[in-house]
N, C-alpha and C. Protein backbone atom coordinates (compact mmCIF):
# COMPACT_ATOMS: atom_id res chain seq x y z
N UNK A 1 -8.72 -18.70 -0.18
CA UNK A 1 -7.34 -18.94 0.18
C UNK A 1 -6.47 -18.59 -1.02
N UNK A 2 -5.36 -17.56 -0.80
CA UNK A 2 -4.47 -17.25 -1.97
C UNK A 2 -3.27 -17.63 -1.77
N UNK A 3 -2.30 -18.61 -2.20
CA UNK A 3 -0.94 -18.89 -2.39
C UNK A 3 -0.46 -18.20 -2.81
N UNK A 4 0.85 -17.74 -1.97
CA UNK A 4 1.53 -16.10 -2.39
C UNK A 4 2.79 -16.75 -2.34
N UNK A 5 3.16 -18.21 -2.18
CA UNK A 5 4.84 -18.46 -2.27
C UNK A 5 5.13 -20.10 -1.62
N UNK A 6 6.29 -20.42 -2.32
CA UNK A 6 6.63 -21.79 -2.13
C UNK A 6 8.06 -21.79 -2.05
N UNK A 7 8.15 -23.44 -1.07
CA UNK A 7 9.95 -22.88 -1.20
C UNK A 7 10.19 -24.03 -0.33
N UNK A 8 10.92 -25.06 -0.77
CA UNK A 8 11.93 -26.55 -0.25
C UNK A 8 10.20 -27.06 0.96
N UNK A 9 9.17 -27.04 -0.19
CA UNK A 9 7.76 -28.15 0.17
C UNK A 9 7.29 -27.08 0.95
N UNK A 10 7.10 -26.27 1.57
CA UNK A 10 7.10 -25.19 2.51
C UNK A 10 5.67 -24.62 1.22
N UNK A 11 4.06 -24.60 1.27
CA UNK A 11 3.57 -23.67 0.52
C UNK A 11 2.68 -22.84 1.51
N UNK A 12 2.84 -21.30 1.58
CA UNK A 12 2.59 -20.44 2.53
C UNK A 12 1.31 -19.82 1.47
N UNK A 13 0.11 -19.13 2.56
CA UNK A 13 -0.71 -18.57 1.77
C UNK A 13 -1.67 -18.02 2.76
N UNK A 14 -2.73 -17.18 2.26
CA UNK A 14 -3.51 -16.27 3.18
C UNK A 14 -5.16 -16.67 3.06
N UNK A 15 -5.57 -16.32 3.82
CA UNK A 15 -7.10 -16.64 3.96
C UNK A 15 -7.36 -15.47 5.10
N UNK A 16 -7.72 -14.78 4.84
CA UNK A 16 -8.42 -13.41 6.15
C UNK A 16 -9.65 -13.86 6.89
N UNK A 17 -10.41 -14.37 5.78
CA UNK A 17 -12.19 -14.64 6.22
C UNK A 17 -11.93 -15.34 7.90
N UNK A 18 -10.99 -15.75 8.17
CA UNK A 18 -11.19 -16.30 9.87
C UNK A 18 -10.38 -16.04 10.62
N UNK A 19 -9.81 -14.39 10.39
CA UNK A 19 -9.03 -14.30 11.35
C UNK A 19 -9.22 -12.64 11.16
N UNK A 20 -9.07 -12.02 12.29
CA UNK A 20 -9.00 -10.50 11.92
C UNK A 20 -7.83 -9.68 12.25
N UNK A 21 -6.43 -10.54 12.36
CA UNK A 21 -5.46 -10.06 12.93
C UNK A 21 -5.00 -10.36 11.39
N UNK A 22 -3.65 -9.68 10.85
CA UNK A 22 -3.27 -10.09 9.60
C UNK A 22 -2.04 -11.02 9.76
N UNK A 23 -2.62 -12.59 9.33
CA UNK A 23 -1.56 -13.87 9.32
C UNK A 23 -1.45 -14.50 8.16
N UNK A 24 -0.81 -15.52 7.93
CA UNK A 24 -0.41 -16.40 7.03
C UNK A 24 -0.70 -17.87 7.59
N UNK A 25 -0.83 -18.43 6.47
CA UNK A 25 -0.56 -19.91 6.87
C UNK A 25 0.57 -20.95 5.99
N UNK A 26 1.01 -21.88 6.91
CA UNK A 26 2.34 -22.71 6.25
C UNK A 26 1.72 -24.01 5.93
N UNK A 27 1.80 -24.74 5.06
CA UNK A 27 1.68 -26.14 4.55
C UNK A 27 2.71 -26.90 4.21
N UNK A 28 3.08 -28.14 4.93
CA UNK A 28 4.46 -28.65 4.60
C UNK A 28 4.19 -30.26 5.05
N UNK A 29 4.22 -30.82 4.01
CA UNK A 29 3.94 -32.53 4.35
C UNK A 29 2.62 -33.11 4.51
N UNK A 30 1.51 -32.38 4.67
CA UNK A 30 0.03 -32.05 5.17
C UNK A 30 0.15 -31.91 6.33
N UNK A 31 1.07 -31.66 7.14
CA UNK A 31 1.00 -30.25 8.06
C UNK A 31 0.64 -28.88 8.09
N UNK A 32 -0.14 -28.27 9.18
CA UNK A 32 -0.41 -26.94 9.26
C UNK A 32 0.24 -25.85 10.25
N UNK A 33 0.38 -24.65 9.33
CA UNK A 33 0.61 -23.84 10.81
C UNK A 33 0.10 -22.50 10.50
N UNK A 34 -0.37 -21.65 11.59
CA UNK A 34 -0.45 -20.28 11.68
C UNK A 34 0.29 -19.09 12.26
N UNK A 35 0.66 -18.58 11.65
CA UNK A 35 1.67 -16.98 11.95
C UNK A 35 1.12 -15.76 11.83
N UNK A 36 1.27 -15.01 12.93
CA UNK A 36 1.23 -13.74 12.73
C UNK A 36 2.02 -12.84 12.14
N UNK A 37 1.93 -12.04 11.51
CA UNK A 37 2.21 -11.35 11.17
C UNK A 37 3.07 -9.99 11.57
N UNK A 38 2.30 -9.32 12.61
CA UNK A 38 2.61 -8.28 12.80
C UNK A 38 3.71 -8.94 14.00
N UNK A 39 3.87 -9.98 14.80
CA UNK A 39 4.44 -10.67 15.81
C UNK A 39 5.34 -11.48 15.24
N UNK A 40 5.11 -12.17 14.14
CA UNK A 40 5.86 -12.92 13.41
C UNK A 40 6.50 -13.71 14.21
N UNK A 41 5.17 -14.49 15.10
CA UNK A 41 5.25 -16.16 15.69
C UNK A 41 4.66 -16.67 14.87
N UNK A 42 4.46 -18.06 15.37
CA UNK A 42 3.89 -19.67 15.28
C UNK A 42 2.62 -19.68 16.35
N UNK A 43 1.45 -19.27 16.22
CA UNK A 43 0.79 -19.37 17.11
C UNK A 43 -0.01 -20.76 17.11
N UNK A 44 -0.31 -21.67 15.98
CA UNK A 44 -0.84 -22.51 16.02
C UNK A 44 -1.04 -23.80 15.57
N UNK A 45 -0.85 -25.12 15.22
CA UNK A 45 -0.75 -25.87 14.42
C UNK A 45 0.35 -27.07 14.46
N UNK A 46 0.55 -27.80 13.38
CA UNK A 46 1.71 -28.55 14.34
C UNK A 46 2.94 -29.39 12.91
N UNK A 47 3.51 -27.99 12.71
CA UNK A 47 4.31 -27.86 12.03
C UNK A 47 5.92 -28.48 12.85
N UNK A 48 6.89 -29.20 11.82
CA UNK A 48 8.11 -29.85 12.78
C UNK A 48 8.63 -27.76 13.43
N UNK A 49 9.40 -28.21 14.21
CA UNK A 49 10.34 -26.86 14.34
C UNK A 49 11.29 -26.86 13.72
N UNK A 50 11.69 -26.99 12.95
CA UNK A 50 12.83 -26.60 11.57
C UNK A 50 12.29 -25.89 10.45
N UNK A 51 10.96 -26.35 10.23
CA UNK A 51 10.17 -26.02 8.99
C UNK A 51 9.82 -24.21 9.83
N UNK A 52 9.25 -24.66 11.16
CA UNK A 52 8.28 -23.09 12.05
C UNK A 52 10.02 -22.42 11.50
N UNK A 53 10.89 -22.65 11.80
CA UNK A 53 12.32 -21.77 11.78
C UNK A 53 12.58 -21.48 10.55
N UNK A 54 12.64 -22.04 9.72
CA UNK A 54 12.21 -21.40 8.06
C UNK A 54 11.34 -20.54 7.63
N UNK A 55 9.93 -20.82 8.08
CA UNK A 55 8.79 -19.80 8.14
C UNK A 55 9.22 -18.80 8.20
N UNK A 56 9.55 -18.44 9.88
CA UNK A 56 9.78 -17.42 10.36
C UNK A 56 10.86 -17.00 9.70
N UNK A 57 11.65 -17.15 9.48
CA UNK A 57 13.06 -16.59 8.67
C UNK A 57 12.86 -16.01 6.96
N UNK A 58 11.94 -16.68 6.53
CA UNK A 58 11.37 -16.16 5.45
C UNK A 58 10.42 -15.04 5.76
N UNK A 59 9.26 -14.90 6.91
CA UNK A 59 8.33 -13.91 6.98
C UNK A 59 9.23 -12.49 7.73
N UNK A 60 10.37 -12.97 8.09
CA UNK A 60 11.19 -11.42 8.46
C UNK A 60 12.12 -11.29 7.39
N UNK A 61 12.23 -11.95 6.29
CA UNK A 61 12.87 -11.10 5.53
C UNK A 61 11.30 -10.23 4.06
N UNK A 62 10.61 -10.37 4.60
CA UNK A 62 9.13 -10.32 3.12
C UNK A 62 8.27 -9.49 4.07
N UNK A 63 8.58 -9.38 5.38
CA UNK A 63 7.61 -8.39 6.34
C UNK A 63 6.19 -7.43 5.76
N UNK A 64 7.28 -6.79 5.14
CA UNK A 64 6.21 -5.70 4.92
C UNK A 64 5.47 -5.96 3.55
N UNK A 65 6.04 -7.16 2.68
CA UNK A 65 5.19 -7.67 1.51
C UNK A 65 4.58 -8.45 1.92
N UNK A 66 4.42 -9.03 3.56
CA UNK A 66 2.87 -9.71 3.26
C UNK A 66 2.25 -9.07 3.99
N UNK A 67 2.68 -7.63 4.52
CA UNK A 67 1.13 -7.19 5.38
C UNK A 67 0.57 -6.34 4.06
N UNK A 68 1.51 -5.95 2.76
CA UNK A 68 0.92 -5.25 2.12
C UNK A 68 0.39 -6.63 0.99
N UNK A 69 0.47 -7.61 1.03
CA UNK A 69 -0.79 -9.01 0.33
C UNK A 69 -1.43 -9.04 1.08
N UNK A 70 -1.94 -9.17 2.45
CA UNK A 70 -3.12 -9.26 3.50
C UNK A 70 -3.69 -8.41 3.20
N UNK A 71 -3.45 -6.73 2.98
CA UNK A 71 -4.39 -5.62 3.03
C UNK A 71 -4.81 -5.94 1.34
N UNK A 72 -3.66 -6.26 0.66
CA UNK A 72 -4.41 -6.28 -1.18
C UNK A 72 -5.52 -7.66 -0.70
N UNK A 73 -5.14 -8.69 -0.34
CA UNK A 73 -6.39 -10.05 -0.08
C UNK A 73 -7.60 -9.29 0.33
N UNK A 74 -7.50 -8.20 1.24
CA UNK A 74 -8.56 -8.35 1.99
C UNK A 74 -9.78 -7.22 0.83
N UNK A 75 -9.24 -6.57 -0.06
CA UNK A 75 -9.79 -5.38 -0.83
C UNK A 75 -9.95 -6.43 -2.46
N UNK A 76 -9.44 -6.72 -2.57
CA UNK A 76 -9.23 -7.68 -4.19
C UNK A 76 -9.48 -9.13 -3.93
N UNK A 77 -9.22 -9.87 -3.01
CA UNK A 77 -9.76 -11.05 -2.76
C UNK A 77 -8.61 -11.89 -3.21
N UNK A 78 -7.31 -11.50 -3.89
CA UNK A 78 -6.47 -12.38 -4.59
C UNK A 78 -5.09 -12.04 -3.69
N UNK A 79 -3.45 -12.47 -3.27
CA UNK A 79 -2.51 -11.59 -2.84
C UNK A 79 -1.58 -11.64 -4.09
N UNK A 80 -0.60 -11.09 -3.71
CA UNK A 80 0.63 -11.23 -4.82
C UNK A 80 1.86 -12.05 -4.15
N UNK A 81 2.17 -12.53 -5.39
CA UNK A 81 3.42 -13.34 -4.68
C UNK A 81 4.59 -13.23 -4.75
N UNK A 82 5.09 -13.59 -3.58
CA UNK A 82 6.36 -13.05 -2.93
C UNK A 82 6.92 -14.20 -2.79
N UNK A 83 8.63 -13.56 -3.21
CA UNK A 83 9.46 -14.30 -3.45
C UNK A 83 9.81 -15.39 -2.30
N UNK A 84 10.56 -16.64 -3.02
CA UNK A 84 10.70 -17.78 -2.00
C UNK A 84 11.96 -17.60 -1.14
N UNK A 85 12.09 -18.28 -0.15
CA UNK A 85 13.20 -18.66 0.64
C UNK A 85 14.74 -18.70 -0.11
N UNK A 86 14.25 -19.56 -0.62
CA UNK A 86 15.30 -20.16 -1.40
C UNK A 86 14.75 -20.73 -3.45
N UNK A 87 14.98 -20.33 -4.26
CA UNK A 87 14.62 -20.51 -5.51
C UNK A 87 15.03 -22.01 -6.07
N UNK A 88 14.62 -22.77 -6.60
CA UNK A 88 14.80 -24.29 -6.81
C UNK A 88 15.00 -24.27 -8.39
């Protein structure tokens, strides 16, 4: 699992090994959630909906920097990280 970004408790990060579609995952409160990527939903987990609406608003503005950390995760094993939502 690689943490590629944080932002108002929100810590997002990748793990490939169990999924073969390229997603992310959100951590917020010890809540979970899963997003796609290329769809850039909420497919799973049980994140509030304010936090899923942040997610998502952060993964369409970083689009194409996390399908290009999924493809670096999946070749290097590590991603790079991409900037937050909002900077604290």
């Amino acid at each position: 699992m690689s943490e590629i970004s944080e932002f108002l408790g929100i810590t997002i990060f990748m793990n490939f090994e169990s999924q073969d579609q390229p997603n992310f995952q959100a951590l917020y409160n010890g809540r979970h959630g899963l997003f796609s990527i290329s769809k850039l939903n909420y497919s799973q987990g049980n994140l509030p909906p304010k936090i899923v609406g942040l997610v998502i608003d952060w993964a369409a503005l970083h689009r194409k920097e996390l399908m290009a950390s999924w493809e670096y995760i999946r070749e290097a094993g590590t991603g790079h990280k991409i900037s937050p939502l909002v900077s604290g």
